[in-house]
Protein backbone atom coordinates (compact mmCIF):
# COMPACT_ATOMS: atom_id res chain seq x y z
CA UNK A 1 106.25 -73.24 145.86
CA UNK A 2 104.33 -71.31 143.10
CA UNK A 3 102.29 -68.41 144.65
CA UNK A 4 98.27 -68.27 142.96
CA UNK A 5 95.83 -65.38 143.74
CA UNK A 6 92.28 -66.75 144.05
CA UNK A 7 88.88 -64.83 144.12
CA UNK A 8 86.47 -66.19 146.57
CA UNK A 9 82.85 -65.63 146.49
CA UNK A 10 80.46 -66.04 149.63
CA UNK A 11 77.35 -65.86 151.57
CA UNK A 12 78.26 -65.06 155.21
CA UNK A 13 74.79 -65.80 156.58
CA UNK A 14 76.46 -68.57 158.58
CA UNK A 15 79.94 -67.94 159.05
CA UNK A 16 81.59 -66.12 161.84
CA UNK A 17 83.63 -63.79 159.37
CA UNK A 18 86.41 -64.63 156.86
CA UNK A 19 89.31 -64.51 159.26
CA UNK A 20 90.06 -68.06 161.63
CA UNK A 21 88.24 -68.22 164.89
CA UNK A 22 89.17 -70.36 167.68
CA UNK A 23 85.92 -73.07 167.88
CA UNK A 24 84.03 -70.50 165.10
CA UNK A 25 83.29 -71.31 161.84
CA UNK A 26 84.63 -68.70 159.11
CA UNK A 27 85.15 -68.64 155.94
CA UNK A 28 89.42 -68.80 156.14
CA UNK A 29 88.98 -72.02 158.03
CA UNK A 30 86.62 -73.86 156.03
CA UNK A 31 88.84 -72.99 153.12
CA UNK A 32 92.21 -73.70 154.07
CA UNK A 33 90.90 -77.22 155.71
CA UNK A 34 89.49 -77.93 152.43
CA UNK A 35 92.34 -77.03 150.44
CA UNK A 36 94.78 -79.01 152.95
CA UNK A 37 92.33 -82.18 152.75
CA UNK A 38 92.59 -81.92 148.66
CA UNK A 39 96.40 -81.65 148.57
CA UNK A 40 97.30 -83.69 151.68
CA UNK A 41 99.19 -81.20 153.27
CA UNK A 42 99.01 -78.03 155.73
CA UNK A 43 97.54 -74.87 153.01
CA UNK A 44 97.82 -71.39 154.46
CA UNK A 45 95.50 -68.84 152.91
CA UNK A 46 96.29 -65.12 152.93
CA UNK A 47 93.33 -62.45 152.66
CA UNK A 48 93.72 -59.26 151.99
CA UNK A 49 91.39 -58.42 154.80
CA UNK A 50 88.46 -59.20 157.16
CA UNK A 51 85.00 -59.28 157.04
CA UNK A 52 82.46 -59.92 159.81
CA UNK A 53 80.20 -62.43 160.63
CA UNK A 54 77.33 -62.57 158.33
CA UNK A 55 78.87 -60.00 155.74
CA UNK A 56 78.93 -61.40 152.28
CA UNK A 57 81.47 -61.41 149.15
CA UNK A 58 81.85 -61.09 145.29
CA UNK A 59 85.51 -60.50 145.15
CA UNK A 60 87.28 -61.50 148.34
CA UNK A 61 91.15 -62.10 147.37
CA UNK A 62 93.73 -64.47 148.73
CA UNK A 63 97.21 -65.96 147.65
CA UNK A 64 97.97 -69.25 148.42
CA UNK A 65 101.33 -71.23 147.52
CA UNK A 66 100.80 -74.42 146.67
CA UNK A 67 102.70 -77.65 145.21
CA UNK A 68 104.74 -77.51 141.83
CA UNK A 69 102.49 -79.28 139.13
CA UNK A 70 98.97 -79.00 140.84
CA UNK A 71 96.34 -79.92 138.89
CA UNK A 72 94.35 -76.17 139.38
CA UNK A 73 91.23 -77.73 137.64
CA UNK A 74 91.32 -80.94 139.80
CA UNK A 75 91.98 -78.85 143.05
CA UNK A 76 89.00 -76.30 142.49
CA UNK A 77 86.58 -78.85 141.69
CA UNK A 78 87.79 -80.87 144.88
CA UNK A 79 88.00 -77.55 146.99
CA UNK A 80 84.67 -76.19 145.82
CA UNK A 81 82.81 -79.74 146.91
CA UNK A 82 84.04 -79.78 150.19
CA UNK A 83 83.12 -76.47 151.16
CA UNK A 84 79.62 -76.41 150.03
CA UNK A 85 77.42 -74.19 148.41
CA UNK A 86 77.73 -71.07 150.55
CA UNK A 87 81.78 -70.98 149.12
CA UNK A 88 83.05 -70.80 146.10
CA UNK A 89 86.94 -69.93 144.43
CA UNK A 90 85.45 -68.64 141.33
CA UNK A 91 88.92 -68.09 140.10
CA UNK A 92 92.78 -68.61 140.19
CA UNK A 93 95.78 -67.50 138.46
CA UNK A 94 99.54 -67.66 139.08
CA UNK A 95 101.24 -64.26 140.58
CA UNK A 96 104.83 -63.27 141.10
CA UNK A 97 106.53 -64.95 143.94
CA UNK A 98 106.22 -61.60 146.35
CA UNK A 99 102.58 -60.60 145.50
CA UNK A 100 100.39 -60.04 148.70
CA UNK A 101 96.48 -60.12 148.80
CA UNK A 102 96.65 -57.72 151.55
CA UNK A 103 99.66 -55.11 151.11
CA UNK A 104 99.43 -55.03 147.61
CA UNK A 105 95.42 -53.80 146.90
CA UNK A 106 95.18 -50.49 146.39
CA UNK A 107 91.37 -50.40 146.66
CA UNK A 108 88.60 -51.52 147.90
CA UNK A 109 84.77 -51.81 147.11
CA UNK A 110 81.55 -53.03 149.13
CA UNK A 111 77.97 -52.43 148.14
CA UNK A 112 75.39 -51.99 151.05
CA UNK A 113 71.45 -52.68 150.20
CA UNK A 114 68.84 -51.86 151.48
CA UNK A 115 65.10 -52.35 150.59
CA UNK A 116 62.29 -50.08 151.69
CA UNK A 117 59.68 -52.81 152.86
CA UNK A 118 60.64 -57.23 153.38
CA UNK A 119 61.13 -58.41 150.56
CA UNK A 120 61.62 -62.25 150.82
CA UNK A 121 63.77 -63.36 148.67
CA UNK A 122 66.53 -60.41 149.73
CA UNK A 123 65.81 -61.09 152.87
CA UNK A 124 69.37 -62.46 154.13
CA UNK A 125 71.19 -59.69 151.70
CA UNK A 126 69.40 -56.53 152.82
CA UNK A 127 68.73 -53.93 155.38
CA UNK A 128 64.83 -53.55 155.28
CA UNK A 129 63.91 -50.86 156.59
CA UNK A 130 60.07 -48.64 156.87
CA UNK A 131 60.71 -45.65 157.28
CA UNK A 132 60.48 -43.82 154.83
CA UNK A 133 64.07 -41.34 153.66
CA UNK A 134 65.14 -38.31 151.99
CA UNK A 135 67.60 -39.65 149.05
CA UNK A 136 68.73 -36.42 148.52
CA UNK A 137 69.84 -36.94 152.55
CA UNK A 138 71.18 -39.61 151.61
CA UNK A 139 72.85 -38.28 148.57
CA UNK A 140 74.26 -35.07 150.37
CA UNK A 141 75.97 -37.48 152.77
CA UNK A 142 77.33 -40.12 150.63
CA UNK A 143 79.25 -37.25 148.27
CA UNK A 144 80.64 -35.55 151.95
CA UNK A 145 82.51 -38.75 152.24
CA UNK A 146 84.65 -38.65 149.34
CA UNK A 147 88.43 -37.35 150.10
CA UNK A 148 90.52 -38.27 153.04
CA UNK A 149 88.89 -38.34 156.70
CA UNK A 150 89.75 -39.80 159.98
CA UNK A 151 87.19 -42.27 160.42
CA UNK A 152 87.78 -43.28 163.61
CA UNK A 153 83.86 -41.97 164.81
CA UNK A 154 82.61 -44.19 162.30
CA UNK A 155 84.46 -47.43 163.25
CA UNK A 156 84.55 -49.99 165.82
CA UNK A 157 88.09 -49.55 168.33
CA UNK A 158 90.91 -51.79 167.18
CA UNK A 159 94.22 -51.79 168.80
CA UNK A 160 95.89 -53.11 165.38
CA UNK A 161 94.88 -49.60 163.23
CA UNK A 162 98.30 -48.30 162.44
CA UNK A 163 96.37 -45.00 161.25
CA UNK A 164 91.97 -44.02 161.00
CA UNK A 165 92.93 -41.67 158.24
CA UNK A 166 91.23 -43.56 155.10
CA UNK A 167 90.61 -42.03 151.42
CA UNK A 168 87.43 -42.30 150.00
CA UNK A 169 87.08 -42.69 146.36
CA UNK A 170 83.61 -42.92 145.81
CA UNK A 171 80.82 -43.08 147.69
CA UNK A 172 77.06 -43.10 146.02
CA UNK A 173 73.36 -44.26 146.33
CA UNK A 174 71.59 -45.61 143.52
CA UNK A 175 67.29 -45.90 143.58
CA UNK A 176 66.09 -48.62 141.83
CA UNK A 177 62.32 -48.75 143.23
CA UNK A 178 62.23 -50.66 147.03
CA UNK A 179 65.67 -51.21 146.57
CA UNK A 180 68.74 -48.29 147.41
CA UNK A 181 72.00 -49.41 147.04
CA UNK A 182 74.55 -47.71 148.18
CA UNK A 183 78.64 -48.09 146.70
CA UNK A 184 81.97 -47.29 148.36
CA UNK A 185 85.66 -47.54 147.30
CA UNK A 186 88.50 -46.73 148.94
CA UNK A 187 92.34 -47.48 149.78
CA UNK A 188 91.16 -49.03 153.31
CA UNK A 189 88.70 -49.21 155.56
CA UNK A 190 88.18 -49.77 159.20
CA UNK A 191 86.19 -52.25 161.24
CA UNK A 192 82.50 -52.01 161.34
CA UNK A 193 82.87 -48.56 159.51
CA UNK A 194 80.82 -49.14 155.86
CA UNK A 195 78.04 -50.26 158.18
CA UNK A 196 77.96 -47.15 160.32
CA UNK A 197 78.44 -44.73 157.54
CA UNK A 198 75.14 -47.00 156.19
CA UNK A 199 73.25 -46.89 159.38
CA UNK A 200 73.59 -43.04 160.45
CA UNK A 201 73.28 -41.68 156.90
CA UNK A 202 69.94 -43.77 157.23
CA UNK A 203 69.45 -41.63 160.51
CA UNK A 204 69.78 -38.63 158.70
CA UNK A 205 67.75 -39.21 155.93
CA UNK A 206 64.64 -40.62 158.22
CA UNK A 207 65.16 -37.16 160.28
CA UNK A 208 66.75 -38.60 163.30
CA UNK A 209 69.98 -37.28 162.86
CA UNK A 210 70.90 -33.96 160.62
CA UNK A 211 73.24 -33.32 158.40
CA UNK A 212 75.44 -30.81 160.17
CA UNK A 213 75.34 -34.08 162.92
CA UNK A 214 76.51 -36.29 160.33
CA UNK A 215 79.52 -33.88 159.29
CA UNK A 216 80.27 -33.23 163.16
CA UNK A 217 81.00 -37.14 163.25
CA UNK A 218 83.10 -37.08 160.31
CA UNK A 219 84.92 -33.52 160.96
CA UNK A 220 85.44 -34.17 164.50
CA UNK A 221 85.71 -37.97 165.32
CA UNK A 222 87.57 -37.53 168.57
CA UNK A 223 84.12 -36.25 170.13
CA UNK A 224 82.63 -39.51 170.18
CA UNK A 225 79.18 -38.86 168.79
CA UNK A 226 76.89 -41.78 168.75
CA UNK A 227 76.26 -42.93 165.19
CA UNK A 228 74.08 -46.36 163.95
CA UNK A 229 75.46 -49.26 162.50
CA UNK A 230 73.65 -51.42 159.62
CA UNK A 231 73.31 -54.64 159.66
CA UNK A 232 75.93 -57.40 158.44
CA UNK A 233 73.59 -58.94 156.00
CA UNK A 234 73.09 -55.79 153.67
CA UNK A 235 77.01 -55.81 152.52
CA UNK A 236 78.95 -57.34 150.09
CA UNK A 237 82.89 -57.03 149.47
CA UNK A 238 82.11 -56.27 145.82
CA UNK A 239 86.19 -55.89 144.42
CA UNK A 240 89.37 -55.70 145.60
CA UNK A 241 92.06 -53.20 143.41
CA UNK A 242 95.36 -53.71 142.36
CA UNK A 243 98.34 -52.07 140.08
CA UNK A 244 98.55 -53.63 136.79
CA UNK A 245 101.48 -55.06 136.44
């Protein structure tokens, strides 16, 4: 069967995660049970990768194989209504037979916001927070990130990591006002860990955690050095990468 590559928008507010669940709802499951009661027949949907319950998405990628001579229009339109309005496949093309949503990205990108006071309407896509910070904290921290680390003191333990070591593109805040937002890209990254780096570089620039601290965590994961993790609801997969081909 034909292989497609879809990009899959979200709001996680009420999902368990992307990835299937036993008796959770996520955002893999509704999708492949949609896409299976459209073409009357088992789908299986590959991400490229996880996200947690109540994290959000612009760009999450999949591949899908599907029937010779589907209708893509008629399938969208049918997948898109049965999932509701919290889902939708903004998008599908065709692929090579052998592409992979997972082992072929080469990057990755999430945004994290926060606001400085409650704002209402942001209220299920931010962090608000009332303290006030230091954004050139902030700023120092976010450019110590970029280059190759072990993460591992900045993510949650997971028995599946072939390898903490991730490299990080780029990693910046941007001050618009009440609202910081704050952008990372890089090959990988590890569970929980954008929302840690979020949370303790937070820490730092409120004063409850220096910089040297922050660097400690980063140089020297193995000593275990307690760090603070963000909320779900501030992130957003923003874009996954891949070689043009």
């Amino acid at each position: 069967m034909p292989r497609y590559k879809l990009i899959i928008e979200y709001d996680g507010t009420n999902f368990s995660g992307w990835q299937i669940q036993p008796d959770d709802i996520t955002v893999e499951g509704t999708l492949e049970e949609a896409f299976s009661t459209v073409l009357q027949q088992e789908i299986d949907l590959i991400g490229q990768g996880r996200t947690d319950a109540g994290v959000h998405a612009k760009g999450q990628v999949a591949h899908v194989d599907l029937p010779d001579a589907t209708d893509l229009e008629k399938l969208l339109n049918g997948v898109n209504k049965i999932v509701g309005e919290e889902i939708e496949v903004a998008h599908i093309e065709p692929v090579h037979d052998d592409f992979h949503a997972r082992f072929d990205a080469i990057a990755r990108q999430y945004e994290y916001t926060i606001t400085t006071r409650n704002i209402p309407i942001m209220h299920r896509y931010a962090w608000s927070i009332y303290q006030p910070v230091d954004k050139d904290q902030l700023k120092e921290c976010a450019d110590l990130l970029k280059g190759e680390f072990d993460f591992n003191g900045f993510s949650k333990f997971n028995e599946d990591n072939w390898t903490t070591l991730c490299e990080i593109h780029d990693s910046k805040f941007e001050f618009d006002g009440e609202v910081i937002r704050y952008r990372i890209r890089a090959n990988r990254f590890l569970r929980n860990m954008v929302r840690r780096l979020v949370g303790t570089m937070v820490h730092v620039g409120q004063g409850k955690k220096s910089i040297p601290e922050f660097r400690e965590i980063l140089e020297n994961p193995s000593l275990k050095r307690p760090t603070h993790t963000a909320p779900a609801k501030g992130l957003i997969l923003e874009k996954i990468f891949y070689k043009k081909v």
